[in-house]
PDB file of N, CA and C in Angstrom:
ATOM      1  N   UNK A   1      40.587 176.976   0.386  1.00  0.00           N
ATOM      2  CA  UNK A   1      40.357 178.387   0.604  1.00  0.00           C
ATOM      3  C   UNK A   1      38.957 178.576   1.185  1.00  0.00           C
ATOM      4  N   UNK A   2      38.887 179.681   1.982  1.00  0.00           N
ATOM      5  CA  UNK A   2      37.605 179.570   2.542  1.00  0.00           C
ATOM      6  C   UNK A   2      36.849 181.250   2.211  1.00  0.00           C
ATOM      7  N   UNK A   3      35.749 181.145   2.113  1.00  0.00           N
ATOM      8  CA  UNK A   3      34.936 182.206   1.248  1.00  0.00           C
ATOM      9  C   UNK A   3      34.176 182.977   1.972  1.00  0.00           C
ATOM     10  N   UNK A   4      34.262 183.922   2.072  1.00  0.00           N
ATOM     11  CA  UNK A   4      34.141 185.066   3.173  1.00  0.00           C
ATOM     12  C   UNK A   4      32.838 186.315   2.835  1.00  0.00           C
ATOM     13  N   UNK A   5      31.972 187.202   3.251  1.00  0.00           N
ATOM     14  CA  UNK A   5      31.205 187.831   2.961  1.00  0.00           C
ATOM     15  C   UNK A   5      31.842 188.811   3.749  1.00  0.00           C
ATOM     16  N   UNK A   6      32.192 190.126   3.038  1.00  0.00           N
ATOM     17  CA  UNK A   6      32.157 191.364   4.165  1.00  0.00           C
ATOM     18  C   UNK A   6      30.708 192.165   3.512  1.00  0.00           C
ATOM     19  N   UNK A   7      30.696 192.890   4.603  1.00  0.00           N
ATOM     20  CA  UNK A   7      29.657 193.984   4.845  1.00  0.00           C
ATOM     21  C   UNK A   7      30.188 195.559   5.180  1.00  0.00           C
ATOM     22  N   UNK A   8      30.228 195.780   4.256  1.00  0.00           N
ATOM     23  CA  UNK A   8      30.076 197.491   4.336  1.00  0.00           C
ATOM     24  C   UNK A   8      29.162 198.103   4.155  1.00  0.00           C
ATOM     25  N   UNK A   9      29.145 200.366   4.702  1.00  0.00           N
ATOM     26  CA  UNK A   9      28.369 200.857   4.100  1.00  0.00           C
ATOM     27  C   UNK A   9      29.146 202.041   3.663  1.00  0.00           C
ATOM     28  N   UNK A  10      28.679 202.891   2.495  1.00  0.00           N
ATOM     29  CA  UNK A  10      28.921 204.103   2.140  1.00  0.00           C
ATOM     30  C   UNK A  10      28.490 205.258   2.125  1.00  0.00           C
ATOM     31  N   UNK A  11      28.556 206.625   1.985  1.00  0.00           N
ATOM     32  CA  UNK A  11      27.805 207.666   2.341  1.00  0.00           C
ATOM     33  C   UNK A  11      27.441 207.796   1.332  1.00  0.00           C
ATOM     34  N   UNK A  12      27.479 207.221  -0.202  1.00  0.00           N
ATOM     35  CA  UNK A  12      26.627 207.310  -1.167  1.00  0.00           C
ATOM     36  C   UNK A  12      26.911 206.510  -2.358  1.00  0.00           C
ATOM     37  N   UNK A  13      26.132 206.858  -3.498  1.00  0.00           N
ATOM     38  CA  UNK A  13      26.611 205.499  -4.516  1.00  0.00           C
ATOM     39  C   UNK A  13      27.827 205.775  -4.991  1.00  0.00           C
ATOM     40  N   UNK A  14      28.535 207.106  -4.891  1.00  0.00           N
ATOM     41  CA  UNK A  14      29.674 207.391  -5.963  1.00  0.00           C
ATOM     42  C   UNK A  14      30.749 206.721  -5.106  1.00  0.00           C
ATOM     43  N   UNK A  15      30.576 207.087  -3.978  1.00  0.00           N
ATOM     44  CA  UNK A  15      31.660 206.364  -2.813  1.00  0.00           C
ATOM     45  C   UNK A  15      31.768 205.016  -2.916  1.00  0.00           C
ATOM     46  N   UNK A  16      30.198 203.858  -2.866  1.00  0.00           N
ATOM     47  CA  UNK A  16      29.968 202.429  -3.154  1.00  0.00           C
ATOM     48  C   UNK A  16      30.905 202.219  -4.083  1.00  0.00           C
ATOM     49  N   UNK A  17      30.685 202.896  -5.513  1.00  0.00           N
ATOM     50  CA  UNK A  17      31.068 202.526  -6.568  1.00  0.00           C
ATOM     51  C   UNK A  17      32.356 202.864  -6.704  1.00  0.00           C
ATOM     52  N   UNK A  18      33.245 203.510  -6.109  1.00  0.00           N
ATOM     53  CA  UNK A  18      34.473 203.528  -5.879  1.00  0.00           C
ATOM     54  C   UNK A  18      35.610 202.487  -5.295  1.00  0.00           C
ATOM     55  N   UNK A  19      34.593 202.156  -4.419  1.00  0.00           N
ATOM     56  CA  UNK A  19      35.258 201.445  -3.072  1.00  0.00           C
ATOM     57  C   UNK A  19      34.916 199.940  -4.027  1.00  0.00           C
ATOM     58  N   UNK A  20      34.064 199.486  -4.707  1.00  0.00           N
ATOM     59  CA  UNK A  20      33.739 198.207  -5.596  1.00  0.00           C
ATOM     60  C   UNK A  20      34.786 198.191  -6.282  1.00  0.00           C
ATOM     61  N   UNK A  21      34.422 199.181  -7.772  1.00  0.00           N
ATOM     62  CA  UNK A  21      35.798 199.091  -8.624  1.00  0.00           C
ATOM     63  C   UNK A  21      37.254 198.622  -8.016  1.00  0.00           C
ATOM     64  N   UNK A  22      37.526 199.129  -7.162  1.00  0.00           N
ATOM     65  CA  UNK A  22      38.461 199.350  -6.123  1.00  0.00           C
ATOM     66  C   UNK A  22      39.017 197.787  -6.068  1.00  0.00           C
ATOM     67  N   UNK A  23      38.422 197.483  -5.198  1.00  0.00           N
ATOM     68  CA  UNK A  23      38.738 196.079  -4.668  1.00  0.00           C
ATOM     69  C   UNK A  23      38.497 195.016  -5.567  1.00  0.00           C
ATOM     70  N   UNK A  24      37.640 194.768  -7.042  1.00  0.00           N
ATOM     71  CA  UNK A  24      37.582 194.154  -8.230  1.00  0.00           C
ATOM     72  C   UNK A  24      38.611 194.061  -8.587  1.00  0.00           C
ATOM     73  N   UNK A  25      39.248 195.410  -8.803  1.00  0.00           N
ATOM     74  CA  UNK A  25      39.926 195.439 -10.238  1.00  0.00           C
ATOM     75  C   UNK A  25      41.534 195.286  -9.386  1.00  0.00           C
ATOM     76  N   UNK A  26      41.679 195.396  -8.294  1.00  0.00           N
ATOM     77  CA  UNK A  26      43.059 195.116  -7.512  1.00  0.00           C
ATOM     78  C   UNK A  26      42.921 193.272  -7.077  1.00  0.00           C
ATOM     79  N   UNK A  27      41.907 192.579  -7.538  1.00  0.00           N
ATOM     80  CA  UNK A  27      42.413 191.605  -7.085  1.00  0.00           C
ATOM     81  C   UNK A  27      41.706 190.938  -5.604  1.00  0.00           C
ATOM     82  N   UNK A  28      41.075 192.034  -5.020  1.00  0.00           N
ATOM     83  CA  UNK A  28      40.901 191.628  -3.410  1.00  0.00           C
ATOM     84  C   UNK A  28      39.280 190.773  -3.128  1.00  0.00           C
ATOM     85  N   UNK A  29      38.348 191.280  -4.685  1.00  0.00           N
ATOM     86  CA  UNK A  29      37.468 190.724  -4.027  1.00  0.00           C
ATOM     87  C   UNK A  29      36.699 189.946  -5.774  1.00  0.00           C
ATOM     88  N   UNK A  30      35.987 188.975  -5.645  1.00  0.00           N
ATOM     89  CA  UNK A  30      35.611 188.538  -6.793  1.00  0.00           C
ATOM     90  C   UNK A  30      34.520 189.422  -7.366  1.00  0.00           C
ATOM     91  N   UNK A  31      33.300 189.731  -6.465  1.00  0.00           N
ATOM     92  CA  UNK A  31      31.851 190.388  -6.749  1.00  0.00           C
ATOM     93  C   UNK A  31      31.790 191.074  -5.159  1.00  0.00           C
ATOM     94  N   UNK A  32      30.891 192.371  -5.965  1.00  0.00           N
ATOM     95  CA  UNK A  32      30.923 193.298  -4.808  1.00  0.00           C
ATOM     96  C   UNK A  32      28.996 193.930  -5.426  1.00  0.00           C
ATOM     97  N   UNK A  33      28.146 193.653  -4.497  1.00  0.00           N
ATOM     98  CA  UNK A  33      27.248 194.428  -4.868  1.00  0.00           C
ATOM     99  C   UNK A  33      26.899 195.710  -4.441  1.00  0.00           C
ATOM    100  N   UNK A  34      26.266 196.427  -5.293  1.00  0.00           N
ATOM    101  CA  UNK A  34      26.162 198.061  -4.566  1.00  0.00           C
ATOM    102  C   UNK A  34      24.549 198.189  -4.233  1.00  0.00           C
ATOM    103  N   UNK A  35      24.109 197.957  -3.035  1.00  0.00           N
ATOM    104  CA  UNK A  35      22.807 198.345  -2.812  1.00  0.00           C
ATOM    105  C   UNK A  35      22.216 199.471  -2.498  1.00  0.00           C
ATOM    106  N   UNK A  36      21.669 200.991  -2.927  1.00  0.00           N
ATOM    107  CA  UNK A  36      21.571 201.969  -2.605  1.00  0.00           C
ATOM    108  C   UNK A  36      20.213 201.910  -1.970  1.00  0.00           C
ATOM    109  N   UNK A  37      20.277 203.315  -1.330  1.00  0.00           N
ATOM    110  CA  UNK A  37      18.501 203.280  -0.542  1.00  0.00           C
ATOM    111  C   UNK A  37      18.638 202.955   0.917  1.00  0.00           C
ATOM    112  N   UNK A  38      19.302 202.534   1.425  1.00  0.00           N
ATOM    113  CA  UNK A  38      19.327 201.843   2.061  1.00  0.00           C
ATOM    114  C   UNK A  38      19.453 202.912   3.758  1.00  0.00           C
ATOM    115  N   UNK A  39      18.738 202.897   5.031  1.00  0.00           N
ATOM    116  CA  UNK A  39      18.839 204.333   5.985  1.00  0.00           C
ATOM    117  C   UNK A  39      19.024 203.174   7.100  1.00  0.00           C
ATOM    118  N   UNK A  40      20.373 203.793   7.162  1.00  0.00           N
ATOM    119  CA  UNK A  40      20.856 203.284   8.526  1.00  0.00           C
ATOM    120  C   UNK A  40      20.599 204.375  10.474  1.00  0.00           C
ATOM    121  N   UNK A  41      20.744 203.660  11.123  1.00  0.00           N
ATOM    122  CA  UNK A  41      20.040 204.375  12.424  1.00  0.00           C
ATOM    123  C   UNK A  41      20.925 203.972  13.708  1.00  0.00           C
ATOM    124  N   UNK A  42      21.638 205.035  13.841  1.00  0.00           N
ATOM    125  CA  UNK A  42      23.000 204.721  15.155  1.00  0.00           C
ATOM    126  C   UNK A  42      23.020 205.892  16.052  1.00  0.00           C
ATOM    127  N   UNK A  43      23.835 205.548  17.152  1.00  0.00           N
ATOM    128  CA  UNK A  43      24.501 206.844  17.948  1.00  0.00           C
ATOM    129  C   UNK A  43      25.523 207.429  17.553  1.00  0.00           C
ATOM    130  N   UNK A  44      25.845 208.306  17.359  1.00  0.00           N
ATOM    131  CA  UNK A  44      27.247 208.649  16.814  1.00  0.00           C
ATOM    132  C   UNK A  44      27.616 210.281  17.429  1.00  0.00           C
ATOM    133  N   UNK A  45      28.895 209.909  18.455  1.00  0.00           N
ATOM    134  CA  UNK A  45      28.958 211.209  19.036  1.00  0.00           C
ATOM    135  C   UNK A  45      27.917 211.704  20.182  1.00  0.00           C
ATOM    136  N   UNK A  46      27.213 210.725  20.834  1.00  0.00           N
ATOM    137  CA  UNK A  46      26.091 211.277  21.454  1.00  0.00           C
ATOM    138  C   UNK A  46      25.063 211.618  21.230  1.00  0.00           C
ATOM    139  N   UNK A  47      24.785 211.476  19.749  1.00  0.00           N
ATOM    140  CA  UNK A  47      23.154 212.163  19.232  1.00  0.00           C
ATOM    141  C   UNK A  47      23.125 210.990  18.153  1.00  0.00           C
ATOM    142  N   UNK A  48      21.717 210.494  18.671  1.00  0.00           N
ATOM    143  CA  UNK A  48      20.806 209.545  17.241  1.00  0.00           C
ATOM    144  C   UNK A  48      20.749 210.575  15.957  1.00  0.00           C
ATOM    145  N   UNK A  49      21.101 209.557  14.843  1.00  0.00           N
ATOM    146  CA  UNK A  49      21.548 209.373  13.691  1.00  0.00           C
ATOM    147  C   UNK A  49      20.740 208.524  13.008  1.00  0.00           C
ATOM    148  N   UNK A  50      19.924 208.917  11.608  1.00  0.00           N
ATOM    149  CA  UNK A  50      19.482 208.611  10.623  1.00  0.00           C
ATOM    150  C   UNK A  50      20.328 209.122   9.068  1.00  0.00           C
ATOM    151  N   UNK A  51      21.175 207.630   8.701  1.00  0.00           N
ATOM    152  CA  UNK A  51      21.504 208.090   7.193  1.00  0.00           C
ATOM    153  C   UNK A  51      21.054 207.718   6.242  1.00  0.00           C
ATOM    154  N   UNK A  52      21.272 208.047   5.125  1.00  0.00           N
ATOM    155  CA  UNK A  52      20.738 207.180   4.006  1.00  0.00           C
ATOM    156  C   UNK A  52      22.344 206.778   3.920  1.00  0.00           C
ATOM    157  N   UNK A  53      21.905 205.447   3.254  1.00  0.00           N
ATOM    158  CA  UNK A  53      23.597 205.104   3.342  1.00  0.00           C
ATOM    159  C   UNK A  53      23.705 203.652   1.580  1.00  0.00           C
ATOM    160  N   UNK A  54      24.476 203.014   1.152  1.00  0.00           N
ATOM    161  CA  UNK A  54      24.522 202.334   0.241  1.00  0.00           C
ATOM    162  C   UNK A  54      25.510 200.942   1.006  1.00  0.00           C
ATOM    163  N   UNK A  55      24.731 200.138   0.874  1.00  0.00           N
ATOM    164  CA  UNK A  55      24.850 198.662   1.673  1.00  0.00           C
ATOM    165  C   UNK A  55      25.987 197.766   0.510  1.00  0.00           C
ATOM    166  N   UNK A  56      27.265 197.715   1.040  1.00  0.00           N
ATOM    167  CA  UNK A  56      28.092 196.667   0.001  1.00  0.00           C
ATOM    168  C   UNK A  56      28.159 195.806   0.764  1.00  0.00           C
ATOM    169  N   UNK A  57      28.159 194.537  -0.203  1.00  0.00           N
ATOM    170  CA  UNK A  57      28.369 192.860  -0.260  1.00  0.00           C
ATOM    171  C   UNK A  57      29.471 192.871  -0.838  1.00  0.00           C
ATOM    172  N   UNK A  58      30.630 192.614  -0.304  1.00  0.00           N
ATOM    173  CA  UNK A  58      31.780 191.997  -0.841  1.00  0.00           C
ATOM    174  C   UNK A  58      32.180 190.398  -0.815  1.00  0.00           C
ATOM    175  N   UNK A  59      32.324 189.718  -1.786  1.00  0.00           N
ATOM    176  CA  UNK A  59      32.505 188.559  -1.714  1.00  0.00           C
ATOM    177  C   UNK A  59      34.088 187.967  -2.100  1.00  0.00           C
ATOM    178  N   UNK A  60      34.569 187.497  -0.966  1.00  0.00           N
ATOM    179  CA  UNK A  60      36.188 187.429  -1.097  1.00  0.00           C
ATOM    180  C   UNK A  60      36.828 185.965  -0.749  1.00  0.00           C
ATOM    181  N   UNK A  61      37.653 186.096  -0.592  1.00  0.00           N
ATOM    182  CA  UNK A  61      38.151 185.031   0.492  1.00  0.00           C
ATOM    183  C   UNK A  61      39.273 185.484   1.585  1.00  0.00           C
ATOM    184  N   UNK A  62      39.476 184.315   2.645  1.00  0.00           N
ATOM    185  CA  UNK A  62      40.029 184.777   3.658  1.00  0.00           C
ATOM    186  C   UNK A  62      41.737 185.600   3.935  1.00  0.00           C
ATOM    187  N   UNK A  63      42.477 185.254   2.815  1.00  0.00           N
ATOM    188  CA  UNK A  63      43.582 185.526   3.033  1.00  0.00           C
ATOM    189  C   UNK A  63      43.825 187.260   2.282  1.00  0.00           C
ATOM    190  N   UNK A  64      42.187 187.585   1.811  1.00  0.00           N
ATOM    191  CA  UNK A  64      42.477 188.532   1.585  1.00  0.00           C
ATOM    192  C   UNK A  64      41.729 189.924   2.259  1.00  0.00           C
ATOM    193  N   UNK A  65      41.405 189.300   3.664  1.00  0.00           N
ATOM    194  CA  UNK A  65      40.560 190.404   4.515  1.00  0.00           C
ATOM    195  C   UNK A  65      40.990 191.509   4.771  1.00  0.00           C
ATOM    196  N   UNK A  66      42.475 191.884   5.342  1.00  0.00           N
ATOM    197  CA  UNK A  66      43.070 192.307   6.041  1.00  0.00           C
ATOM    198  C   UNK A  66      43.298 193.418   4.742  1.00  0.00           C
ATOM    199  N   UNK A  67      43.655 193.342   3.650  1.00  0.00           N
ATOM    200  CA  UNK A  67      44.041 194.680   2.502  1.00  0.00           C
ATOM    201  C   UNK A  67      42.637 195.051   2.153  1.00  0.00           C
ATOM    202  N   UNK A  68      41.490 193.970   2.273  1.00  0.00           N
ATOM    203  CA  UNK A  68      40.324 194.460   2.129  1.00  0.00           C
ATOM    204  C   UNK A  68      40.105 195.613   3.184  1.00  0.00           C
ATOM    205  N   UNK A  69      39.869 195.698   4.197  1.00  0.00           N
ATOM    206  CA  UNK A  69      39.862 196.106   6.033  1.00  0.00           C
ATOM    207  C   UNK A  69      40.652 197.660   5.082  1.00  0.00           C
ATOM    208  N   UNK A  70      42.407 197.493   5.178  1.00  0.00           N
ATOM    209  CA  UNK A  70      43.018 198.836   5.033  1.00  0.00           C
ATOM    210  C   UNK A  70      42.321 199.593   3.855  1.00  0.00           C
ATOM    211  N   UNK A  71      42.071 198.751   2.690  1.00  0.00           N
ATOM    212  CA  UNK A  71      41.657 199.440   1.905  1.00  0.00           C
ATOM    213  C   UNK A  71      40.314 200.107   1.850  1.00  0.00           C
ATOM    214  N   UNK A  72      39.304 199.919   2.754  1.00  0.00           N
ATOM    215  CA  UNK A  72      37.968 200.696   2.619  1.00  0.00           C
ATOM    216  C   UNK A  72      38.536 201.717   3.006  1.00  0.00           C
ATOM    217  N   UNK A  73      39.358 201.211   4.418  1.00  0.00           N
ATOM    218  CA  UNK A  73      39.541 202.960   5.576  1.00  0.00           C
ATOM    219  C   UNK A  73      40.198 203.502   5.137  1.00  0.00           C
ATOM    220  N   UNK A  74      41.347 203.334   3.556  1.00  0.00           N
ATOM    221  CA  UNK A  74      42.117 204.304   3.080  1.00  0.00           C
ATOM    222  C   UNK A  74      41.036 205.208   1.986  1.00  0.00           C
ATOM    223  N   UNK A  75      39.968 204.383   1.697  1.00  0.00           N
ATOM    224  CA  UNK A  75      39.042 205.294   0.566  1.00  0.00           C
ATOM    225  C   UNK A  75      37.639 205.793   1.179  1.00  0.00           C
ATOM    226  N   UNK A  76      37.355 205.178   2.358  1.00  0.00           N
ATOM    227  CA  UNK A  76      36.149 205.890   3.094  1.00  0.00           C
ATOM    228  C   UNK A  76      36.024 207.048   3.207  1.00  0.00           C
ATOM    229  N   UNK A  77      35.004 207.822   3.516  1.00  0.00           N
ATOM    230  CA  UNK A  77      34.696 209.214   4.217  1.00  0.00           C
ATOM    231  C   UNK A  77      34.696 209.073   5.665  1.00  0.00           C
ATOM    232  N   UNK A  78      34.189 208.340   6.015  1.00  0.00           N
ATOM    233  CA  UNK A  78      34.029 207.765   7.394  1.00  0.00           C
ATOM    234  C   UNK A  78      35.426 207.559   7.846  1.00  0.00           C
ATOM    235  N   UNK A  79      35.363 208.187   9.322  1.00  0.00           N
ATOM    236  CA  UNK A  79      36.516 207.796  10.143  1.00  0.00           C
ATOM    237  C   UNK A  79      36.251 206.625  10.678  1.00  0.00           C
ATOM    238  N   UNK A  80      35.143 205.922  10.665  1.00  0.00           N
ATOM    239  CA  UNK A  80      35.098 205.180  11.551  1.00  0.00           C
ATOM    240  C   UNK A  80      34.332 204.102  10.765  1.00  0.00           C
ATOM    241  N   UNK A  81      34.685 203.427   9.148  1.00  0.00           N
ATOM    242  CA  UNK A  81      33.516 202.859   8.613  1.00  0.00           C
ATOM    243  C   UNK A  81      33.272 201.448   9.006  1.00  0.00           C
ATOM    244  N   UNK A  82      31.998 200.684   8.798  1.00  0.00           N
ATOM    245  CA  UNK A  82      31.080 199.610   9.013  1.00  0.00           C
ATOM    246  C   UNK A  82      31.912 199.099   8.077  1.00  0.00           C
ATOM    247  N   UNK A  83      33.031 197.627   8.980  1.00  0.00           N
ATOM    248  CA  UNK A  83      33.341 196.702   8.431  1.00  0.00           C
ATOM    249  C   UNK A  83      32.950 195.635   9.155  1.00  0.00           C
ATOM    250  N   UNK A  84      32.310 194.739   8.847  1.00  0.00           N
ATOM    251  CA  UNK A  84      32.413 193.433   9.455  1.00  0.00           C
ATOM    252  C   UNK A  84      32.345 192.270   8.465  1.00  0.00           C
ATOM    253  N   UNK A  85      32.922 191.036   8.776  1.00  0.00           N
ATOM    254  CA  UNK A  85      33.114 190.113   7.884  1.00  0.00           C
ATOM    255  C   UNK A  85      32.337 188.605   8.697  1.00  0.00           C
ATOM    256  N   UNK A  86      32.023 187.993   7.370  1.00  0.00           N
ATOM    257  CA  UNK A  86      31.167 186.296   7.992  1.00  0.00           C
ATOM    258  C   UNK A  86      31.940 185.426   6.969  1.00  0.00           C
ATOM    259  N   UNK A  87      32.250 183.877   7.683  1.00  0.00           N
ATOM    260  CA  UNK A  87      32.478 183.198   6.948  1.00  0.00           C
ATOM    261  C   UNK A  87      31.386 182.863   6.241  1.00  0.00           C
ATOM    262  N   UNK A  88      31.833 181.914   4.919  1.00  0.00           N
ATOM    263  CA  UNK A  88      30.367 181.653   4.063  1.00  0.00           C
ATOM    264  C   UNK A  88      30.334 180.321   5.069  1.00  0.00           C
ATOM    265  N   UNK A  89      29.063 179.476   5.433  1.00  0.00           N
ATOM    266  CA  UNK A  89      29.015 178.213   5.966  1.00  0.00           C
ATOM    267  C   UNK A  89      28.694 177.123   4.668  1.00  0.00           C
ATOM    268  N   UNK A  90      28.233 177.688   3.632  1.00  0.00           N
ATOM    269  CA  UNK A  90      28.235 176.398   2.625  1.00  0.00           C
ATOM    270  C   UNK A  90      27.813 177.584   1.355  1.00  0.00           C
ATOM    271  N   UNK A  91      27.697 176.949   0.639  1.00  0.00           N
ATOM    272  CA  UNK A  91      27.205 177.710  -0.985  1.00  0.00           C
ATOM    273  C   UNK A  91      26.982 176.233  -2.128  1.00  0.00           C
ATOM    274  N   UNK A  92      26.538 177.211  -3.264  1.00  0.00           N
ATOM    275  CA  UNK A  92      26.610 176.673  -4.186  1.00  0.00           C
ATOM    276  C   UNK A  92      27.888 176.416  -4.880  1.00  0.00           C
ATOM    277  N   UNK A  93      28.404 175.029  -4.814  1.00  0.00           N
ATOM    278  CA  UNK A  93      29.829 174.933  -5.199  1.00  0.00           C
ATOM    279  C   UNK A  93      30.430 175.615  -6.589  1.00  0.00           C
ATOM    280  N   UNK A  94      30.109 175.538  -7.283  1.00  0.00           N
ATOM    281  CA  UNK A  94      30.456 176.201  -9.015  1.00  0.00           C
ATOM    282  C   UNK A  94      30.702 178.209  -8.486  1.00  0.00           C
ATOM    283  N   UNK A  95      29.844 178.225  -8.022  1.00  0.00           N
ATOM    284  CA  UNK A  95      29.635 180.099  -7.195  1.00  0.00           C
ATOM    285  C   UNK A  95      30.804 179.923  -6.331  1.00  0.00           C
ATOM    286  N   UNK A  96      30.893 179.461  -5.480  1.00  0.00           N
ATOM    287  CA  UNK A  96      32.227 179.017  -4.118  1.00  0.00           C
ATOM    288  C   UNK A  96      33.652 179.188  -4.948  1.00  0.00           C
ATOM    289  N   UNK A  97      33.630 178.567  -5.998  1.00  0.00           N
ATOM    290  CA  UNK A  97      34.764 178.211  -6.873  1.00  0.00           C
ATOM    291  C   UNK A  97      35.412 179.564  -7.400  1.00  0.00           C
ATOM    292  N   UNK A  98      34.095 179.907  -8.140  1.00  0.00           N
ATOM    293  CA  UNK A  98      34.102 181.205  -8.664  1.00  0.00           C
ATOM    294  C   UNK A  98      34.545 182.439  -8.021  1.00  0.00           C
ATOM    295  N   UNK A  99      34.076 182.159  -6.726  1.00  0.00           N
ATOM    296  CA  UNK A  99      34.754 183.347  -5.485  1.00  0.00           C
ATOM    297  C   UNK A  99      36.199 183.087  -5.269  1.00  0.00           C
ATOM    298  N   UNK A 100      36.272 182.079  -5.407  1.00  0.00           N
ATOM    299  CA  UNK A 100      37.803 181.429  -4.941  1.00  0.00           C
ATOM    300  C   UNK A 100      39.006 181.934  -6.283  1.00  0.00           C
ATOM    301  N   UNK A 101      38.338 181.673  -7.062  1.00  0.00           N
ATOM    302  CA  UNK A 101      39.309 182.275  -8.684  1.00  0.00           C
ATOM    303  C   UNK A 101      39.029 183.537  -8.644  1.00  0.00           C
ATOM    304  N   UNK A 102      38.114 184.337  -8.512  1.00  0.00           N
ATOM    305  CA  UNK A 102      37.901 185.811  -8.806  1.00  0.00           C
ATOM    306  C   UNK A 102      38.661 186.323  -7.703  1.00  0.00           C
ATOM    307  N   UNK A 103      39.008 186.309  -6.827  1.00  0.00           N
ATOM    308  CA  UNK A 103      39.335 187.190  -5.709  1.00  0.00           C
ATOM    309  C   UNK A 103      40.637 186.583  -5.333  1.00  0.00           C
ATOM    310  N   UNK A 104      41.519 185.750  -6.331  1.00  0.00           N
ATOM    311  CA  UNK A 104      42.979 185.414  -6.639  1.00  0.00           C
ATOM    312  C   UNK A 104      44.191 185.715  -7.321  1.00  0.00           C
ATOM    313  N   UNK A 105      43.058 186.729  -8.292  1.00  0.00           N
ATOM    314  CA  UNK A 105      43.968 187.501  -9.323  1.00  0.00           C
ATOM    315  C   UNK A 105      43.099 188.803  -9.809  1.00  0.00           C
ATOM    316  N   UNK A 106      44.301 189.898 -10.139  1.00  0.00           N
ATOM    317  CA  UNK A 106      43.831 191.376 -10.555  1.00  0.00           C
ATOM    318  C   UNK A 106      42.937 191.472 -11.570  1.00  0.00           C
ATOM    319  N   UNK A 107      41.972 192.342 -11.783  1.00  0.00           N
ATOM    320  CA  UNK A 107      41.139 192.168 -13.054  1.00  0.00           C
ATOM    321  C   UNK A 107      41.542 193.704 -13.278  1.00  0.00           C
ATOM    322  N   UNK A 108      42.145 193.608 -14.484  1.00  0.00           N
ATOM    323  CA  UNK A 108      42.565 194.592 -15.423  1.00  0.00           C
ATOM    324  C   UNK A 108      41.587 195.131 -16.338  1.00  0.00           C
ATOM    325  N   UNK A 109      40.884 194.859 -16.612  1.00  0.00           N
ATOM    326  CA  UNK A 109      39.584 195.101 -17.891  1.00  0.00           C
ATOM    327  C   UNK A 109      38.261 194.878 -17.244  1.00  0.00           C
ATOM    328  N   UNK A 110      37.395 195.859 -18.068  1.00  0.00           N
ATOM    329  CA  UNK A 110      35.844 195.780 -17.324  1.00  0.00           C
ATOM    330  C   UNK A 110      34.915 194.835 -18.051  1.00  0.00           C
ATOM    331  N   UNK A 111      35.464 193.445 -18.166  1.00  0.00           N
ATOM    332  CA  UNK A 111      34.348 192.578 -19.017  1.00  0.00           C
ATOM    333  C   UNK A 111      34.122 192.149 -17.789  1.00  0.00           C
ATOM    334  N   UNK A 112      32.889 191.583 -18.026  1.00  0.00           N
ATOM    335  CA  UNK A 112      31.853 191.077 -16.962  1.00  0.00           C
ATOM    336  C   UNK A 112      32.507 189.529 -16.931  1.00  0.00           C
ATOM    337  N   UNK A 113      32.718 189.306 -16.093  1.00  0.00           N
ATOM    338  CA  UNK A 113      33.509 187.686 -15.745  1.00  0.00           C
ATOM    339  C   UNK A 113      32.767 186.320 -15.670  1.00  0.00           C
ATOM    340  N   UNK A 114      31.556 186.603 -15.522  1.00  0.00           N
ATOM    341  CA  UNK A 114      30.230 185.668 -15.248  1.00  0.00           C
ATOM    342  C   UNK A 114      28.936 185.923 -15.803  1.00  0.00           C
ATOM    343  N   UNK A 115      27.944 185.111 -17.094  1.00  0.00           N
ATOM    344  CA  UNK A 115      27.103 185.283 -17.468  1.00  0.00           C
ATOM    345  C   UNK A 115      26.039 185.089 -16.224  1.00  0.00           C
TER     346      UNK A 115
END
């Protein structure tokens, strides 16, 4: 299996923290961090754009990009949201593993999975 990083953003933490839970607890992604603060700077529509925006790290694997992908744009605000994905090129194997089991099966309960 091969271990994947997507990159999203959100229009705020309640949205982040939606779109995390989200994809945890269905199975799609092992760890998802929510970075807030974060001011993004684009064109959009013809006029420069300054947002404040909340930066997610999703950590998955590959066979599960594609429900990852439908599922932001079914819970985004954004018509148009910041997905892009990287393969991992190496890691710490025990962490690698861990991505590989977490993001294989649904997590039903909010215990923390990893000390």
């Amino acid at each position: 299996m091969s271990v994947y990083l997507v990159f999203s953003t959100a229009s705020s933490l309640k949205e982040g923290e939606k779109v995390a839970r989200h994809l945890i607890q269905n199975g799609l992604a092992a760890c998802v961090n929510v970075v807030p603060g974060i001011y993004s700077h684009f064109y959009w529509e013809g006029r420069l754009c300054r947002e404040k925006e909340v930066l997610l790290l999703i950590k998955t694997v590959k066979g599960k990009l594609n429900r990852i992908i439908k599922n932001i744009k079914e819970l985004h605000s954004y018509s148009v949201p910041e997905i892009l994905f990287f393969k991992a090129q190496g890691g710490e194997k025990q962490y690698l593993s861990w991505v590989e089991a977490g993001a294989s099966k649904k997590n039903i309960d909010n215990k923390r999975s990893r000390g």
